[in-house]
Protein backbone atom coordinates (compact mmCIF):
# COMPACT_ATOMS: atom_id res chain seq x y z
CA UNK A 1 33.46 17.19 -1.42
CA UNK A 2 35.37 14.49 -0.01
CA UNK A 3 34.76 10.96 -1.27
CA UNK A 4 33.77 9.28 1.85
CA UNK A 5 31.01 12.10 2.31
CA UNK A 6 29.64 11.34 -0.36
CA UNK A 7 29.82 7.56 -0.11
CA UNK A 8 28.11 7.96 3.01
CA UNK A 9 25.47 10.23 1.13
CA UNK A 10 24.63 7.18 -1.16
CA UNK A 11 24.33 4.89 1.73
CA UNK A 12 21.87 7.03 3.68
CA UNK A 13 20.18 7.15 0.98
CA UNK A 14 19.82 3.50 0.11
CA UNK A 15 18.76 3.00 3.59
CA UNK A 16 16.00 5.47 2.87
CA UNK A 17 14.60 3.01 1.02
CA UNK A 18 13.79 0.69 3.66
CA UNK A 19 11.41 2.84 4.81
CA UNK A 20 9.26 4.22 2.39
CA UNK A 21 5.48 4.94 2.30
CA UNK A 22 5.04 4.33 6.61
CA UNK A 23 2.02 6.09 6.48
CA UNK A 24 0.53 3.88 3.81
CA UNK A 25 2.13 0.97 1.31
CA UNK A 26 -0.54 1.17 -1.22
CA UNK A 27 -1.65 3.69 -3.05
CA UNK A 28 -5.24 3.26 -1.42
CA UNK A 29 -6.62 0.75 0.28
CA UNK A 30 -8.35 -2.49 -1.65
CA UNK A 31 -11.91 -2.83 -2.51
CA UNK A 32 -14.13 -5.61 -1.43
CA UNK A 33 -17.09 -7.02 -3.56
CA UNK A 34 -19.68 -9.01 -1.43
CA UNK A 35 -22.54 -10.99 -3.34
CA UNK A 36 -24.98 -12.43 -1.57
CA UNK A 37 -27.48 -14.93 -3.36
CA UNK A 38 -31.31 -14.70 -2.86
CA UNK A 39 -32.50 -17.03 -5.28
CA UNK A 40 -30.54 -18.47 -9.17
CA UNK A 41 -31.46 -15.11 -10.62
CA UNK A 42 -31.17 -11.99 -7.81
CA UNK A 43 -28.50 -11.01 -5.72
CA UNK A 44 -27.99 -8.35 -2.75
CA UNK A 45 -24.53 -6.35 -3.55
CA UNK A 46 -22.37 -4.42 -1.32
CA UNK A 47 -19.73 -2.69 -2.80
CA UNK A 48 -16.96 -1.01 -0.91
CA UNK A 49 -15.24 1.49 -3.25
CA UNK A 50 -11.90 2.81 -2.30
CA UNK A 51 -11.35 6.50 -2.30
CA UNK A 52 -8.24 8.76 -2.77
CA UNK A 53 -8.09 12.24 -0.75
CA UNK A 54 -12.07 11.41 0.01
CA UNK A 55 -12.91 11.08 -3.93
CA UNK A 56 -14.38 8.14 -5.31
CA UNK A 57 -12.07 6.05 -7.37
CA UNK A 58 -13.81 5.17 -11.00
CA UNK A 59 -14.60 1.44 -10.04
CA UNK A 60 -17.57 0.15 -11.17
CA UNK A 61 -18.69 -3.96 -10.98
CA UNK A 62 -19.62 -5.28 -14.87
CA UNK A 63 -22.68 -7.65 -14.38
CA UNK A 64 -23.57 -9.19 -18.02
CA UNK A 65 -26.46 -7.56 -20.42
CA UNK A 66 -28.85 -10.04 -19.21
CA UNK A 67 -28.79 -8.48 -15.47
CA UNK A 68 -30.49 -5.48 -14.31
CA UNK A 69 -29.49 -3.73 -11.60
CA UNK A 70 -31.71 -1.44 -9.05
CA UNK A 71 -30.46 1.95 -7.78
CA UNK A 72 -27.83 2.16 -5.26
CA UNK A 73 -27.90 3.21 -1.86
CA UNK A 74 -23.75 5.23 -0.77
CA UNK A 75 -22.61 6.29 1.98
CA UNK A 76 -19.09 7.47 2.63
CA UNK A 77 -17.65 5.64 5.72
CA UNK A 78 -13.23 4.97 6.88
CA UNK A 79 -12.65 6.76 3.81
CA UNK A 80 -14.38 4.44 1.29
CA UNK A 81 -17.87 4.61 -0.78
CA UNK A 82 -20.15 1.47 0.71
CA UNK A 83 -22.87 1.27 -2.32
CA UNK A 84 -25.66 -1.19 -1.55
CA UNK A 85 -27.88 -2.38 -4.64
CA UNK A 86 -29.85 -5.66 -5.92
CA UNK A 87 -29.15 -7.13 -9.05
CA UNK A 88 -31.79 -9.39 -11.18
CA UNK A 89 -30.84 -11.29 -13.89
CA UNK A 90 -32.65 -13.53 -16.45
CA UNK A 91 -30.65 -16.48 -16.17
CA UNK A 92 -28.17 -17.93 -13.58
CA UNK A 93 -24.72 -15.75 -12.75
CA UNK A 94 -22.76 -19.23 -12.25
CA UNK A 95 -20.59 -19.75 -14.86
CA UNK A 96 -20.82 -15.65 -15.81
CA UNK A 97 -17.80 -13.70 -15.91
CA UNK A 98 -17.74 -10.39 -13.80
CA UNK A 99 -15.35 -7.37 -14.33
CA UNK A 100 -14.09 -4.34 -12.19
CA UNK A 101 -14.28 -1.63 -14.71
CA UNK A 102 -11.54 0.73 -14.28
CA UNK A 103 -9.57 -1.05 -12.01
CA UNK A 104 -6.56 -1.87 -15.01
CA UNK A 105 -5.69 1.92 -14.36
CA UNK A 106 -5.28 1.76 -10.67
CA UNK A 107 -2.72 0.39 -8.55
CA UNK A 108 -5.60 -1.17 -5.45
CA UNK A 109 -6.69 -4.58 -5.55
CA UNK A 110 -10.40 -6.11 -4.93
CA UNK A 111 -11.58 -8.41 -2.97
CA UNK A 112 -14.54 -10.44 -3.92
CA UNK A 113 -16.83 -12.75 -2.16
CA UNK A 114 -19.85 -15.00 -3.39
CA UNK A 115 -21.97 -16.08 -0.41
CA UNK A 116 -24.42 -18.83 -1.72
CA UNK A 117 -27.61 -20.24 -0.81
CA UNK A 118 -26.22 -23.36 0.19
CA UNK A 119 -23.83 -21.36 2.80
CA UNK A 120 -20.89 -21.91 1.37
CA UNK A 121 -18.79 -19.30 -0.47
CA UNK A 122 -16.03 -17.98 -3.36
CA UNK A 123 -13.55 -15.86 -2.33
CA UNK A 124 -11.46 -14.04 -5.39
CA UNK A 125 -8.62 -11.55 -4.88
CA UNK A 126 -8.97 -8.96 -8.54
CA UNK A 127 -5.99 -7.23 -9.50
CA UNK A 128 -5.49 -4.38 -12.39
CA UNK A 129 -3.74 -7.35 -14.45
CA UNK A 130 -6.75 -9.77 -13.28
CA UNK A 131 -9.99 -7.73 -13.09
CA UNK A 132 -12.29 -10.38 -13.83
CA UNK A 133 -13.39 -13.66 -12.50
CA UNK A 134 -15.80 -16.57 -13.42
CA UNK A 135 -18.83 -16.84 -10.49
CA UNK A 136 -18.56 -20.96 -9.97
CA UNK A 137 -20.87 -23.46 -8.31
CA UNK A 138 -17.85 -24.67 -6.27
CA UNK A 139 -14.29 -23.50 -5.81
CA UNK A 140 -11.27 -25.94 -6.03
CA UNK A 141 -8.37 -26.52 -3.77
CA UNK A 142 -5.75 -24.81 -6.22
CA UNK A 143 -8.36 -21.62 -6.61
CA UNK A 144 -8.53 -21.14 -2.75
CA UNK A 145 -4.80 -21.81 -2.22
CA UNK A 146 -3.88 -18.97 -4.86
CA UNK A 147 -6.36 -17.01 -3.86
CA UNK A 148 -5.00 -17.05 -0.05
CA UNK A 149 -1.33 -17.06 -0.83
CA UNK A 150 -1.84 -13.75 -2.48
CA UNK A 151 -3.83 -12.22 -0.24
CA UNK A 152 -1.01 -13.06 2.69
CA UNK A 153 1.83 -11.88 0.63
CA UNK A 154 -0.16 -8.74 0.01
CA UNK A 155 -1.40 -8.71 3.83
CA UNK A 156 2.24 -8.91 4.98
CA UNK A 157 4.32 -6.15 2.57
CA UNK A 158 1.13 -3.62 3.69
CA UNK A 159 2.05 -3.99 7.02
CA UNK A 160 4.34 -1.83 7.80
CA UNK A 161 4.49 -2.90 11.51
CA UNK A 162 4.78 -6.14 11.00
CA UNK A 163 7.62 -5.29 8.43
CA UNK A 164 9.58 -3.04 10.72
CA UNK A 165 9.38 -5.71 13.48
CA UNK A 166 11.35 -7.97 11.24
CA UNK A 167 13.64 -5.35 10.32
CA UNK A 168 14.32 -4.15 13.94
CA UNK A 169 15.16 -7.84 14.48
CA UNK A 170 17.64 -8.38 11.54
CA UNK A 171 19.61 -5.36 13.16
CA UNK A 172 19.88 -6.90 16.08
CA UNK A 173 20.58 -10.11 15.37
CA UNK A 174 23.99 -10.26 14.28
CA UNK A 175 24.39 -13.56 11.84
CA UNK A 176 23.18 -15.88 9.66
CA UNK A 177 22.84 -18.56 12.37
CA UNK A 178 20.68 -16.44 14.84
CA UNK A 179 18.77 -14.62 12.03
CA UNK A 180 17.45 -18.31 10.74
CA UNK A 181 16.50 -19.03 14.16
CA UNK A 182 14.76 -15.88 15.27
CA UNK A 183 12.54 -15.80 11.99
CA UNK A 184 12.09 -19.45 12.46
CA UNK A 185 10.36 -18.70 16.24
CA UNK A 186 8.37 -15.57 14.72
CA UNK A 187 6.81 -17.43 12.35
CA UNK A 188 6.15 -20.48 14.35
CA UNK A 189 4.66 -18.20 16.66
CA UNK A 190 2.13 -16.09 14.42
CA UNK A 191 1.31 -19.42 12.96
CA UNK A 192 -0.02 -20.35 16.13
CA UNK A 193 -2.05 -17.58 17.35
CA UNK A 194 -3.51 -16.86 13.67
CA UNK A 195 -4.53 -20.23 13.27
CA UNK A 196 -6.06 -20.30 16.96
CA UNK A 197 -7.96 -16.72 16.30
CA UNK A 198 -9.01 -16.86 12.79
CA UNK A 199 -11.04 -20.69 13.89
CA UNK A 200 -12.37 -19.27 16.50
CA UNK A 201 -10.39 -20.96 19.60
CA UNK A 202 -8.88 -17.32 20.85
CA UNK A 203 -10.67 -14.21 20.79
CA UNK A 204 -8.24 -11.20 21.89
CA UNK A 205 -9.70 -7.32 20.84
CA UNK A 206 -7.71 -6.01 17.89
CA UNK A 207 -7.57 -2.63 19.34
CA UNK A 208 -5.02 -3.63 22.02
CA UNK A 209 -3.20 -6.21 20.44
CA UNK A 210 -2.49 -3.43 17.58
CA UNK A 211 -1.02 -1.13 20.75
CA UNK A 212 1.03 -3.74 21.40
CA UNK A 213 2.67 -4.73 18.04
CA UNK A 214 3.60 -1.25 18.40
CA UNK A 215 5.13 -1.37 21.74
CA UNK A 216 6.59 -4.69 20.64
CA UNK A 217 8.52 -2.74 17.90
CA UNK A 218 9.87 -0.27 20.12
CA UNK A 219 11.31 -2.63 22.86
CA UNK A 220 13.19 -4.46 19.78
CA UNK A 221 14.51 -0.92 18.82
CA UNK A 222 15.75 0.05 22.39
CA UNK A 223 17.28 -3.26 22.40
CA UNK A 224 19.21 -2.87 19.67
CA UNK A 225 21.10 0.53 20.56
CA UNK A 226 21.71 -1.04 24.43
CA UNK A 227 23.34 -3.85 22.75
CA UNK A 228 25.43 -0.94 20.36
CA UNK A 229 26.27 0.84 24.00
CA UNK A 230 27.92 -2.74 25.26
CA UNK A 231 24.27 -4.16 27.58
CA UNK A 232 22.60 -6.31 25.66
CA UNK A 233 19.82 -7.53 27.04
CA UNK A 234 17.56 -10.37 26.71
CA UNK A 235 16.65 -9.69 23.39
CA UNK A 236 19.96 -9.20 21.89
CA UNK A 237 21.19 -12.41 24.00
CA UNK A 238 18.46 -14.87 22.68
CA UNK A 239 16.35 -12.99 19.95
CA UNK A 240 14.73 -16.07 19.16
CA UNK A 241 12.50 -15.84 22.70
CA UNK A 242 11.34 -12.35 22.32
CA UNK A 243 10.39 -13.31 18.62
CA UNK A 244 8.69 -16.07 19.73
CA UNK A 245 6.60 -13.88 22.46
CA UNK A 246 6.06 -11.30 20.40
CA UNK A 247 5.09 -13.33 17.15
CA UNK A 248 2.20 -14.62 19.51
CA UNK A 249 1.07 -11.27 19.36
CA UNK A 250 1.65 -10.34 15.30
CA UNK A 251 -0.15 -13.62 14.69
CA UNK A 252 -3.31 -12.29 16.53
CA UNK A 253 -2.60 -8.91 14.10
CA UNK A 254 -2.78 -11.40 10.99
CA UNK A 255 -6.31 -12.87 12.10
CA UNK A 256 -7.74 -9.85 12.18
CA UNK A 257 -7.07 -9.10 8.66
CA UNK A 258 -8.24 -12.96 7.97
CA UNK A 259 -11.28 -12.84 9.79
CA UNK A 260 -12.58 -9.96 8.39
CA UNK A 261 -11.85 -11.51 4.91
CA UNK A 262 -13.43 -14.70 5.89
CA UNK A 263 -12.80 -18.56 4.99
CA UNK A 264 -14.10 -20.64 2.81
CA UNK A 265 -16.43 -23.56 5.25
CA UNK A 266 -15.67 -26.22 2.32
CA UNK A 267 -12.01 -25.59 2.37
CA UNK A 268 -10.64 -23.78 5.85
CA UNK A 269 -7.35 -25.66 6.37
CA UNK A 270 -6.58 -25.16 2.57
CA UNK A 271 -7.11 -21.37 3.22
CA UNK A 272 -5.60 -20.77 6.37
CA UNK A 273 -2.75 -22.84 5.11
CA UNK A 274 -1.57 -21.30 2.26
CA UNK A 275 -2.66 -17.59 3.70
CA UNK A 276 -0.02 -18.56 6.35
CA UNK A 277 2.87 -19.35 3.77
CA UNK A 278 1.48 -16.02 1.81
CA UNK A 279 2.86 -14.43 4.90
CA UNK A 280 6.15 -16.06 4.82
CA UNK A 281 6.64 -15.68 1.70
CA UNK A 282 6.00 -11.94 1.84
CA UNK A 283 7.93 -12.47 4.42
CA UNK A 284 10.95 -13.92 3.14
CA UNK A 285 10.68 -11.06 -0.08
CA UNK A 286 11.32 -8.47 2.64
CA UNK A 287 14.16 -10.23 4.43
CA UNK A 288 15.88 -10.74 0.75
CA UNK A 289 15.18 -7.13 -0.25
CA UNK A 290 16.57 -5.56 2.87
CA UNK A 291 20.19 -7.88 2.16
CA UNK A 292 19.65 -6.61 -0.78
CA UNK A 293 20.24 -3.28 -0.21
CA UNK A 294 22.41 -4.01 2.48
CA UNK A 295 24.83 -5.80 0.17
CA UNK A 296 24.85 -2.57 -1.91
CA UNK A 297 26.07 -0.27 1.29
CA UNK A 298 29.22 -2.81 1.60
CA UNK A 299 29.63 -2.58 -2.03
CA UNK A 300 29.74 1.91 -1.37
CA UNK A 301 31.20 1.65 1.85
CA UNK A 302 33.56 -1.24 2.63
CA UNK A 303 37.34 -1.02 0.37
CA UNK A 304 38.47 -4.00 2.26
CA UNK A 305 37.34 -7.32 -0.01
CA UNK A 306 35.85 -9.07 2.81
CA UNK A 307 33.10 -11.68 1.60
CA UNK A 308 30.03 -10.50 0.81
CA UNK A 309 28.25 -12.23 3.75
CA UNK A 310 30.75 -10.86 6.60
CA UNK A 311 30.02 -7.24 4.94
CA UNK A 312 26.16 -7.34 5.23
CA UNK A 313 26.12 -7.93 8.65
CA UNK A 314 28.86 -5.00 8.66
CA UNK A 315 26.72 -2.61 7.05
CA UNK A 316 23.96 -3.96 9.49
CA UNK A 317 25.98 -3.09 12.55
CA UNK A 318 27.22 0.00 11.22
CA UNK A 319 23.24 1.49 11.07
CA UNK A 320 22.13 0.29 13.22
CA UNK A 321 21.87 3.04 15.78
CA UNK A 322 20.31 5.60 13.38
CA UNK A 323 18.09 2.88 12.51
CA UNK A 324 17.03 2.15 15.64
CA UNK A 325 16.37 5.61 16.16
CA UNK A 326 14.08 5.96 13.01
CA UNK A 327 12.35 2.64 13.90
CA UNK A 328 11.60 3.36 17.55
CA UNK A 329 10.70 6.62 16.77
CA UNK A 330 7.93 6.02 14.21
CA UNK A 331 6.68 2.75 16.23
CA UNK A 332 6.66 5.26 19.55
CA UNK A 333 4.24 7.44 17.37
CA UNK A 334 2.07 3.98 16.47
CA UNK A 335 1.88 3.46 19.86
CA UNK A 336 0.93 6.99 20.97
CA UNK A 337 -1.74 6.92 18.12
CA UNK A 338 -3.36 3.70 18.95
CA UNK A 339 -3.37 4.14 22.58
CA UNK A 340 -5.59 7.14 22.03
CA UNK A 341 -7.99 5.24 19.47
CA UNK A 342 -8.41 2.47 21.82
CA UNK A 343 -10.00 4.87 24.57
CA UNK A 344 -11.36 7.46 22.64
């Protein structure tokens, strides 16, 4: 087989790896832990269990000896477990350490909240290296901002729309220079509307604004091979003002993932803060991965010894059409799909 064959065989299949796992980026989705206090010793629990081909991971909540719990109510609902129960114990929880049993041998995180009498809240983000936490009386700054700033990294490299947007715009833009100022204008944007939507200024239905990310993906892709057949348009000729407009829209896709998490009322502009640069950096991973690879291709593909930087933006250029293709195509589908859920 001839060597350039099978050059090109090693780059299509390093740009394989851009895409992996559309369908889903985590193994199954994360849990979420909700305690709600009735008095120092009893709580109501709700206990979302993730599931795996509709089968009940082994996830269980550790309370300490000095708790008793009552029996649990399931039901199996959007392909997770939803267990209700009330736990009494003889002393106070604050200060108690809980544990996710079995979730060390999973790859799905947990998300736990602590609702308290006095209306204000913990939020705690479990992991299978970190499946415990400490149930406190109040929460400080540096808790909430780690807490948040992992839960937008992880919010961002799950969603795979959001990623291929970002992709479909580092094919089309070209450079360095335009690529810092498109990102810069997407993430100005999102900032915007997710900090508008998540405090309640903006209310837009997440149904259609989850159509639209799609559709958003697709115009960026058919952009991209009209600029490859010599008519760029208005996205390939200022990137930076369809990222802007369409970041509007993403940012409205990040509240809904925020809201539903909630904020902590003692410590909102701490938490929407930091889940905001969670998101960038996430952001930023992707962008450095993607070069990443795309350094590689030049490395395959490119015998001249141009500089490393010119030959990215080669390699960019030179997929771009089949990429395009592949991105469209799979956004077209998102579309399709969430069109129909929106009126069914």
């Amino acid at each position: 087989m001839p060597r350039y064959v099978i050059k090109h065989l090693y780059a299509i299949a390093l740009l394989a790896c851009l895409l992996p796992s559309m369908v889903s980026g985590h193994e199954v989705r994360p849990g979420y832990l909700e305690m709600i206090e009735i008095n120092p010793q009893t709580w109501d629990v709700l206990w979302k269990v993730p599931a795996k081909n509709d089968k009940r991971l082994a996830l269980y909540v550790g309370f300490p000896a000095h708790c008793t719990e009552s029996e649990p109510s399931s039901r199996f609902i959007g392909g997770a477990y939803i267990e209700r129960w009330r736990v009494s114990c003889e002393s106070s929880l604050y200060g108690e350490t809980l544990t996710i049993k079995g979730l060390p041998g999973t790859r799905t995180d947990v998300l736990a909240r602590i609702l308290r009498l006095d209306d204000t809240s913990q939020t705690q983000r479990l992991t299978p290296g970190t499946p415990a936490f400490e149930v406190s009386k109040t929460e400080t700054w540096t808790q909430v901002a780690l807490t948040y700033a992992g839960l937008g990294v992880e919010h961002i490299l799950l969603g795979i729309d959001h990623l291929l947007f970002v992709l479909a715009l580092l094919f089309l833009v070209g450079n360095w220079s335009r690529l810092i100022g498109t990102v810069t204008a997407f993430t100005l944007a999102h900032s915007l509307t997710l900090a508008a939507a998540t405090l309640g200024w903006v209310r837009v239905p997440q149904s259609p604004v989850e159509a639209v990310i799609a559709l958003s993906i697709v115009l960026v892709a058919t952009e991209i091979i009209h600029k490859q057949q010599g008519r760029p348009g208005l996205a390939a000729r200022m990137p930076w003002v369809v990222a802007f407009v369409f970041g509007l829209l993403h940012g409205f896709g990040f509240a809904g993932a925020l809201i539903e998490i909630g904020l902590p009322q003692t410590a909102i502009p701490i938490a929407l803060a930091f889940f905001n640069i969670g998101v960038e950096l996430g952001q930023l991973m992707f962008i450095a991965a993607v070069f990443l690879v795309f350094l590689l291709l030049h490395k395959i593909l490119d015998r001249s010894k141009s500089q490393a930087s010119e030959g990215t933006w080669m390699v960019a250029d030179r997929f771009s059409k089949p990429a395009s293709y592949l991105i469209g195509t799979l956004a077209a589908f998102w579309l399709f799909e969430r069109i129909l859920a929106f009126w069914s």
